[in-house]
C-alpha atoms as a PDB file:
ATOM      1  CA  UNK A   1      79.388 -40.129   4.298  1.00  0.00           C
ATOM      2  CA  UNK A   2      82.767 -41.103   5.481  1.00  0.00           C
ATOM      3  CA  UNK A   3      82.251 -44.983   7.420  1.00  0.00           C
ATOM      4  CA  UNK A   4      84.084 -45.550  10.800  1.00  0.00           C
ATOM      5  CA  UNK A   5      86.437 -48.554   9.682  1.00  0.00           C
ATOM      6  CA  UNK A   6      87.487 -46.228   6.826  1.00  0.00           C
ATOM      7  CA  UNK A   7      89.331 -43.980   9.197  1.00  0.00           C
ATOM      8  CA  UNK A   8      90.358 -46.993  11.764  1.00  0.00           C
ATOM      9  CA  UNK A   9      92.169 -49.623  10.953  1.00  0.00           C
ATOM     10  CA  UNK A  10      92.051 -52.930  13.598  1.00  0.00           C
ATOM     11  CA  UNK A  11      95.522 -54.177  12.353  1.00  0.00           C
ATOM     12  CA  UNK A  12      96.842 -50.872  12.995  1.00  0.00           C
ATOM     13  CA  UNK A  13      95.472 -51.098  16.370  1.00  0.00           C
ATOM     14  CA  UNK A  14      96.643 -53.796  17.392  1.00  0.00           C
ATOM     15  CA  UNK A  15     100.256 -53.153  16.179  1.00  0.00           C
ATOM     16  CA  UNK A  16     100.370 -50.119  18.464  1.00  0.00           C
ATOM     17  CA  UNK A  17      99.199 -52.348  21.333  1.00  0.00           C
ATOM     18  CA  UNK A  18     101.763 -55.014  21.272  1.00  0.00           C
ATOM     19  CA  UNK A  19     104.525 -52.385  20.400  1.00  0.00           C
ATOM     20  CA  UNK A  20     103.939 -50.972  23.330  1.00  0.00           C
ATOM     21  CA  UNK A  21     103.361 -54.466  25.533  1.00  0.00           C
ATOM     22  CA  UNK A  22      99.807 -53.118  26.875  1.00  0.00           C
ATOM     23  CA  UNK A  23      98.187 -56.629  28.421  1.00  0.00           C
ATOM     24  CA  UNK A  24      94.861 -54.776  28.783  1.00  0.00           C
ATOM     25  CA  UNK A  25      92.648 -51.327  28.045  1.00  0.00           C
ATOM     26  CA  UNK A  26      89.827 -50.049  28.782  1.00  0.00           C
ATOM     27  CA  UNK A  27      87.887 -47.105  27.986  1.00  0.00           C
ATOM     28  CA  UNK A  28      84.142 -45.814  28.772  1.00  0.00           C
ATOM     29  CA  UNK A  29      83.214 -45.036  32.535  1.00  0.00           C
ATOM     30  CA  UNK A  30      84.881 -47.078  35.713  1.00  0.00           C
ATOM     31  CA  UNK A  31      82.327 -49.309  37.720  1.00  0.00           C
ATOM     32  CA  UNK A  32      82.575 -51.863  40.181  1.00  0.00           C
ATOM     33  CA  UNK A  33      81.749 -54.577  37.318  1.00  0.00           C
ATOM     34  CA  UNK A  34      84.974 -53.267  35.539  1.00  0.00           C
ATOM     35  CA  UNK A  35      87.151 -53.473  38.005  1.00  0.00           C
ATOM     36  CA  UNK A  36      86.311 -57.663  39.249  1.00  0.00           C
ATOM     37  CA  UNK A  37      87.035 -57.766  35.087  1.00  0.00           C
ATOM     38  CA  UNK A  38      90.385 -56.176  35.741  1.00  0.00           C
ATOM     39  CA  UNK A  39      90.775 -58.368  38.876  1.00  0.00           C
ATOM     40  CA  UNK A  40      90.040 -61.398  37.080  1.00  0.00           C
ATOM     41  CA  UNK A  41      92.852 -60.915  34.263  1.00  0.00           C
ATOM     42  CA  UNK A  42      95.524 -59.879  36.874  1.00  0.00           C
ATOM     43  CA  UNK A  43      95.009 -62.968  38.921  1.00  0.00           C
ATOM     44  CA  UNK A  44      96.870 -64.390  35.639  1.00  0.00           C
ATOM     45  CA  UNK A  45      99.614 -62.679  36.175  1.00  0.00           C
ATOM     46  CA  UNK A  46     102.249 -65.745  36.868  1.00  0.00           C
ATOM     47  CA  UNK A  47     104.352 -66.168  40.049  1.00  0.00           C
ATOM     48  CA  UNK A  48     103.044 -63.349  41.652  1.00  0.00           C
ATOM     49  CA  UNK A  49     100.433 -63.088  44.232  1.00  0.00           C
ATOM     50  CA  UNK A  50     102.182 -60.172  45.322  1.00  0.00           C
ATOM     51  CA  UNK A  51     102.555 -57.910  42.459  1.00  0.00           C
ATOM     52  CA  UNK A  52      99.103 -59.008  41.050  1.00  0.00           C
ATOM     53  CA  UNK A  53      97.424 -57.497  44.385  1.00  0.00           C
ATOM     54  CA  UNK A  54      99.540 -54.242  44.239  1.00  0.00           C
ATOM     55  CA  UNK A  55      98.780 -53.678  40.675  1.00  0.00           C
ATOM     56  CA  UNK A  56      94.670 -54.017  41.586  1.00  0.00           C
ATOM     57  CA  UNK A  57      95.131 -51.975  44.469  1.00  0.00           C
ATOM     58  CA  UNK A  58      96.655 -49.294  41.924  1.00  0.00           C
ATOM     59  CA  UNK A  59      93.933 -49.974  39.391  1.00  0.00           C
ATOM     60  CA  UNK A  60      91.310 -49.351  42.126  1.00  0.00           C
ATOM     61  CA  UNK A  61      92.992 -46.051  42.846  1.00  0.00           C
ATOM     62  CA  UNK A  62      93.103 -44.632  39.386  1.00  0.00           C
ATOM     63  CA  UNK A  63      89.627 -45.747  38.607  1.00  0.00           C
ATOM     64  CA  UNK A  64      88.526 -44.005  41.603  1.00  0.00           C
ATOM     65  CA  UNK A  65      90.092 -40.897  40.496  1.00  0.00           C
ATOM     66  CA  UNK A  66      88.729 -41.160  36.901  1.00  0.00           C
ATOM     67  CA  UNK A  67      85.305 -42.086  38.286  1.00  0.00           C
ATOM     68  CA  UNK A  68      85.402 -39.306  41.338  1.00  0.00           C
ATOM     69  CA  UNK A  69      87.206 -36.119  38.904  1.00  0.00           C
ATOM     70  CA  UNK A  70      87.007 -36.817  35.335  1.00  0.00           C
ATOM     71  CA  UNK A  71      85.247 -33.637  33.755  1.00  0.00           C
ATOM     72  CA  UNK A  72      83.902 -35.863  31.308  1.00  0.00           C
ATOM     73  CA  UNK A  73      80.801 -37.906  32.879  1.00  0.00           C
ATOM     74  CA  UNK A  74      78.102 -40.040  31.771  1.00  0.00           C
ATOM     75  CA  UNK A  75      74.717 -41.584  33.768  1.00  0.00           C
ATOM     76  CA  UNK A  76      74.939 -44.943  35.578  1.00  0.00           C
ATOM     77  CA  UNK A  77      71.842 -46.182  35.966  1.00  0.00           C
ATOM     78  CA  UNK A  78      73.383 -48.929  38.278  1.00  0.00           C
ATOM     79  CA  UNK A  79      74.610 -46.260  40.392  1.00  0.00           C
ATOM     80  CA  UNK A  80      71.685 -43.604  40.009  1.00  0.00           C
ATOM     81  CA  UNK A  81      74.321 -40.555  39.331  1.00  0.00           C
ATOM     82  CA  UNK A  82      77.127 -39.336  36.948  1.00  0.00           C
ATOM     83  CA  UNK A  83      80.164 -41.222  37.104  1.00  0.00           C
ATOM     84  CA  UNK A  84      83.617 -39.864  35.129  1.00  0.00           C
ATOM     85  CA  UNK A  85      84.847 -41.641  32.301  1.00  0.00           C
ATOM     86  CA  UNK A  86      88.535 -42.211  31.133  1.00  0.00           C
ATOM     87  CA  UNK A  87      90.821 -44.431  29.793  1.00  0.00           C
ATOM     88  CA  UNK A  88      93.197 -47.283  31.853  1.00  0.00           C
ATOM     89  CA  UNK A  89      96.271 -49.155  30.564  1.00  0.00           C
ATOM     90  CA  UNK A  90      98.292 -51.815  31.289  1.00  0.00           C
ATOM     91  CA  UNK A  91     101.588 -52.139  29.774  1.00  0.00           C
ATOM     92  CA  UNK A  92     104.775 -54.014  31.128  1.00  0.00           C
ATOM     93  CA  UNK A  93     108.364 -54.034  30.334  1.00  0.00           C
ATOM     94  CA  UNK A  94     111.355 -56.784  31.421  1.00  0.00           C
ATOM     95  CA  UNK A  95     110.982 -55.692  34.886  1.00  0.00           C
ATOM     96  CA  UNK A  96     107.979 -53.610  35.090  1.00  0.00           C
ATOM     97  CA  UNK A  97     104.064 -53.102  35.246  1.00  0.00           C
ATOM     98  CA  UNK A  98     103.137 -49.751  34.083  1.00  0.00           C
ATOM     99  CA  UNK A  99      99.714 -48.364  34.814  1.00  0.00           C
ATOM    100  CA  UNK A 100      98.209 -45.732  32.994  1.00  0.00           C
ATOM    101  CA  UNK A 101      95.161 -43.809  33.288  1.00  0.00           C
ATOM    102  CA  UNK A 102      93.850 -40.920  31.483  1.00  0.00           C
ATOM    103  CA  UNK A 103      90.653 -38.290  31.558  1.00  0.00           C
ATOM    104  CA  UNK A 104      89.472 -34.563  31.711  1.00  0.00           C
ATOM    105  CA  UNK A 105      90.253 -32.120  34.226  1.00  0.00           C
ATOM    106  CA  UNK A 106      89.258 -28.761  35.055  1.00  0.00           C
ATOM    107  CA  UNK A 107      91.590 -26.310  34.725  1.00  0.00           C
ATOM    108  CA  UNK A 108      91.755 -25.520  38.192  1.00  0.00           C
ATOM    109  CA  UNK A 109      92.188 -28.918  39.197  1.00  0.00           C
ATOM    110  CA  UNK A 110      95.301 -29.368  37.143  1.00  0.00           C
ATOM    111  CA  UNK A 111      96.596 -26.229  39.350  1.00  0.00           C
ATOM    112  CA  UNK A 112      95.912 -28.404  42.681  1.00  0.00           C
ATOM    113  CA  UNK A 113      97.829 -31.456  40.822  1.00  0.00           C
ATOM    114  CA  UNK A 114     100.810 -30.176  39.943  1.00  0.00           C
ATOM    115  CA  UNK A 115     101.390 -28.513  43.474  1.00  0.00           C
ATOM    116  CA  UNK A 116     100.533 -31.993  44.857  1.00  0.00           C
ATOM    117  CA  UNK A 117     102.820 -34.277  42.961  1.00  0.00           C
ATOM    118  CA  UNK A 118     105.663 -31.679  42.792  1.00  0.00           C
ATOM    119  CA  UNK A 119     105.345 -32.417  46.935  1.00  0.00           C
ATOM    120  CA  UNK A 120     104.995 -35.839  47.051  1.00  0.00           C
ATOM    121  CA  UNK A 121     107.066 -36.981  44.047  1.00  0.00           C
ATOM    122  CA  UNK A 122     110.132 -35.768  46.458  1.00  0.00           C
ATOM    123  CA  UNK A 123     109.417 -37.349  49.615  1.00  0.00           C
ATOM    124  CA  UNK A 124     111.344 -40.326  50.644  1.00  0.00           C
ATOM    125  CA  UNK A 125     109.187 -43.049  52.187  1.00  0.00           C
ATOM    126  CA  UNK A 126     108.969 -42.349  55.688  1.00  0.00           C
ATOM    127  CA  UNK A 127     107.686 -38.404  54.341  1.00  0.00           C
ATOM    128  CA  UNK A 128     105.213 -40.293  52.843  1.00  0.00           C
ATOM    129  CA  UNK A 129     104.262 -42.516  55.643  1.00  0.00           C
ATOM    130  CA  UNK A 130     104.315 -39.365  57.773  1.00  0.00           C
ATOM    131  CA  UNK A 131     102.159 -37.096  55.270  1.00  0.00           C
ATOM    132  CA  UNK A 132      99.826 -40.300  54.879  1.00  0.00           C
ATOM    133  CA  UNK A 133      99.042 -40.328  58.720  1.00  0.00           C
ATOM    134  CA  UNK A 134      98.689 -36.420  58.946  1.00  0.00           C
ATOM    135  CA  UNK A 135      96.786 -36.172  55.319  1.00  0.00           C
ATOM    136  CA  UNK A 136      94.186 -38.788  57.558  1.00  0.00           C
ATOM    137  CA  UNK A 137      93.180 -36.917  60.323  1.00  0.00           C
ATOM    138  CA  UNK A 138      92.572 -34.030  57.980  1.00  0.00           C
ATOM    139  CA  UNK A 139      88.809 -32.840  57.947  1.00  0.00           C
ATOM    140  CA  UNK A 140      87.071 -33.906  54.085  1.00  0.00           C
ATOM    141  CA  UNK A 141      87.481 -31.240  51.166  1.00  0.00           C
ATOM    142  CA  UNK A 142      84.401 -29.506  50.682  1.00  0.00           C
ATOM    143  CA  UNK A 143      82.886 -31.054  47.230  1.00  0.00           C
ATOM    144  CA  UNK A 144      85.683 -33.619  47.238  1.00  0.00           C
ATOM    145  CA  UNK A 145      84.745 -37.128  48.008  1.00  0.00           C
ATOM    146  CA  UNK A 146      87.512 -39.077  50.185  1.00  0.00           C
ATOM    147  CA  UNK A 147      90.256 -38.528  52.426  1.00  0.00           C
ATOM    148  CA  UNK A 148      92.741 -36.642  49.460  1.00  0.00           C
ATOM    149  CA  UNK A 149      94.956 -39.693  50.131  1.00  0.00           C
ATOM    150  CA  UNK A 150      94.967 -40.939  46.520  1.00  0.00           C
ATOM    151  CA  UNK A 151      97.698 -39.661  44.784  1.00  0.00           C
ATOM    152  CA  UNK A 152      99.751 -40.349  48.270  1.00  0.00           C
ATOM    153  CA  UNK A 153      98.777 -43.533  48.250  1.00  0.00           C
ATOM    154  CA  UNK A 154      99.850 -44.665  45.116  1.00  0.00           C
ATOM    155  CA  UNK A 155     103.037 -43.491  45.404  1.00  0.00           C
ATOM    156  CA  UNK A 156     103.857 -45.170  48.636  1.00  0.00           C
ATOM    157  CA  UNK A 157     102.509 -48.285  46.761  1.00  0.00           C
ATOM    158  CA  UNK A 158     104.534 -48.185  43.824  1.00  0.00           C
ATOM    159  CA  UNK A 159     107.972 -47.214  45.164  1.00  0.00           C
ATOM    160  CA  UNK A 160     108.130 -44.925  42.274  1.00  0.00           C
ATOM    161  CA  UNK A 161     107.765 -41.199  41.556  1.00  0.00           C
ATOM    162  CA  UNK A 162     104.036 -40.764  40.073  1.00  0.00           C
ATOM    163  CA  UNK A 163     104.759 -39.575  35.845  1.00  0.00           C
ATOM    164  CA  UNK A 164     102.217 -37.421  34.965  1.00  0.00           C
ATOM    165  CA  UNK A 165     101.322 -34.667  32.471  1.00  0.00           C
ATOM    166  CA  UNK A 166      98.355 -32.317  32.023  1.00  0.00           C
ATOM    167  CA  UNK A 167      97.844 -31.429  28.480  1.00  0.00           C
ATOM    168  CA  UNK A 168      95.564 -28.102  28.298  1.00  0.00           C
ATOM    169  CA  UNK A 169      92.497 -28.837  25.729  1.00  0.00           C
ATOM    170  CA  UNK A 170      90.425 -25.228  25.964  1.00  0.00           C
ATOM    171  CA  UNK A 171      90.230 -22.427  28.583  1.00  0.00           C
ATOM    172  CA  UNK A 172      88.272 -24.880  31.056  1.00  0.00           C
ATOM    173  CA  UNK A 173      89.768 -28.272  30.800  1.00  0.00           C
ATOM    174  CA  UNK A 174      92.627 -29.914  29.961  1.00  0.00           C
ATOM    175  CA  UNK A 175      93.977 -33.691  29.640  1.00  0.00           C
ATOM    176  CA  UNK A 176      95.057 -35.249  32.600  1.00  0.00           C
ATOM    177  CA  UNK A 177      97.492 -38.449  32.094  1.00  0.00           C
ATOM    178  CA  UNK A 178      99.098 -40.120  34.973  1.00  0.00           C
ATOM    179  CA  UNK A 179     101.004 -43.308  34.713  1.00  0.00           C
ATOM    180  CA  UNK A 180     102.777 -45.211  37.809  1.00  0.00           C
ATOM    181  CA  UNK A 181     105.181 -47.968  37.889  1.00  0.00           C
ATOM    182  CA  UNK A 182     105.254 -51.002  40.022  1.00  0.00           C
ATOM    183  CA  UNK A 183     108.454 -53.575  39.759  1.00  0.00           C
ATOM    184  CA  UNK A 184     107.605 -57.453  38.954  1.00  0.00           C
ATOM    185  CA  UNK A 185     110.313 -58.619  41.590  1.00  0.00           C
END
């Protein structure tokens, strides 16, 4: 029988994560613990109270989505219900943050995406401020917890188009990657 650390290799790991400057991962199913863990490590960030607010705000967002829409879901006992589970980055460059999140869809759901950002990753920022205050006073989705402002939300945060990509895995879900970028100045 084949062991674990035969197939994975820690050095290798790590290699991949300071090639590609990620400051933190995480991966198993988002809870309210995990996040004041996240919130804890970007109050490090230096010389920016700012950025380090924006980027939690961001994190918050994403984990809500993987938590509220991931087709993958375990039980929380804390929470007495399934929660989704995915996978969050955080990687910077010279001048940027870069936060990554990643988890299953259902197909149809990766429809209803693609429609959304192709809208919003066009608008300028008063389009957004203006589809932010309509998307508001819009009645709940049936079976869809919150307001639908998410995606909106983080764009209008980050300044940035939202990069995305939904990677089909069967006939019922696919992989669902989104990854938005927030300047350090």
């Amino acid at each position: 029988m084949d062991k674990f650390y035969e197939h994975f290799s820690v050095k290798q790991f790590r290699n991949e994560i300071k090639s590609n400057s990620i400051s933190m991962a995480f991966q198993g199913a988002f809870s309210k613990d995990i996040l004041s863990l996240i919130s804890i490590n970007l109050k490090k960030i230096p010389n920016s109270d700012f950025v380090s607010k924006k980027l939690f705000a961001l994190v918050v967002e994403m984990g809500q989505n993987v938590h509220h829409y991931s087709a993958k879901r375990v039980y929380s006992k804390e929470l007495q219900r399934d929660v989704g589970i995915g996978i969050l980055t955080i990687s910077e460059t010279d001048d940027c943050y870069v936060i990554s999140s990643g988890n299953y869809i259902y197909q149809k759901d990766g429809i209803e995406i693609d429609d959304r950002f192709a809208k919003i990753n066009h608008l300028s920022s008063e389009e957004l401020k203006e589809l932010y205050k309509t998307q508001r006073k819009q009645p709940q989705r049936k079976d869809k917890p919150g307001a639908n402002l998410g995606f909106i939300d983080m764009r209008r945060k980050s300044g940035h188009p939202l990069d995305y990509m939904i990677k089909k895995i069967d006939e019922n879900k696919s992989f669902f990657i989104l990854s938005v970028k927030i300047n350090k100045a």
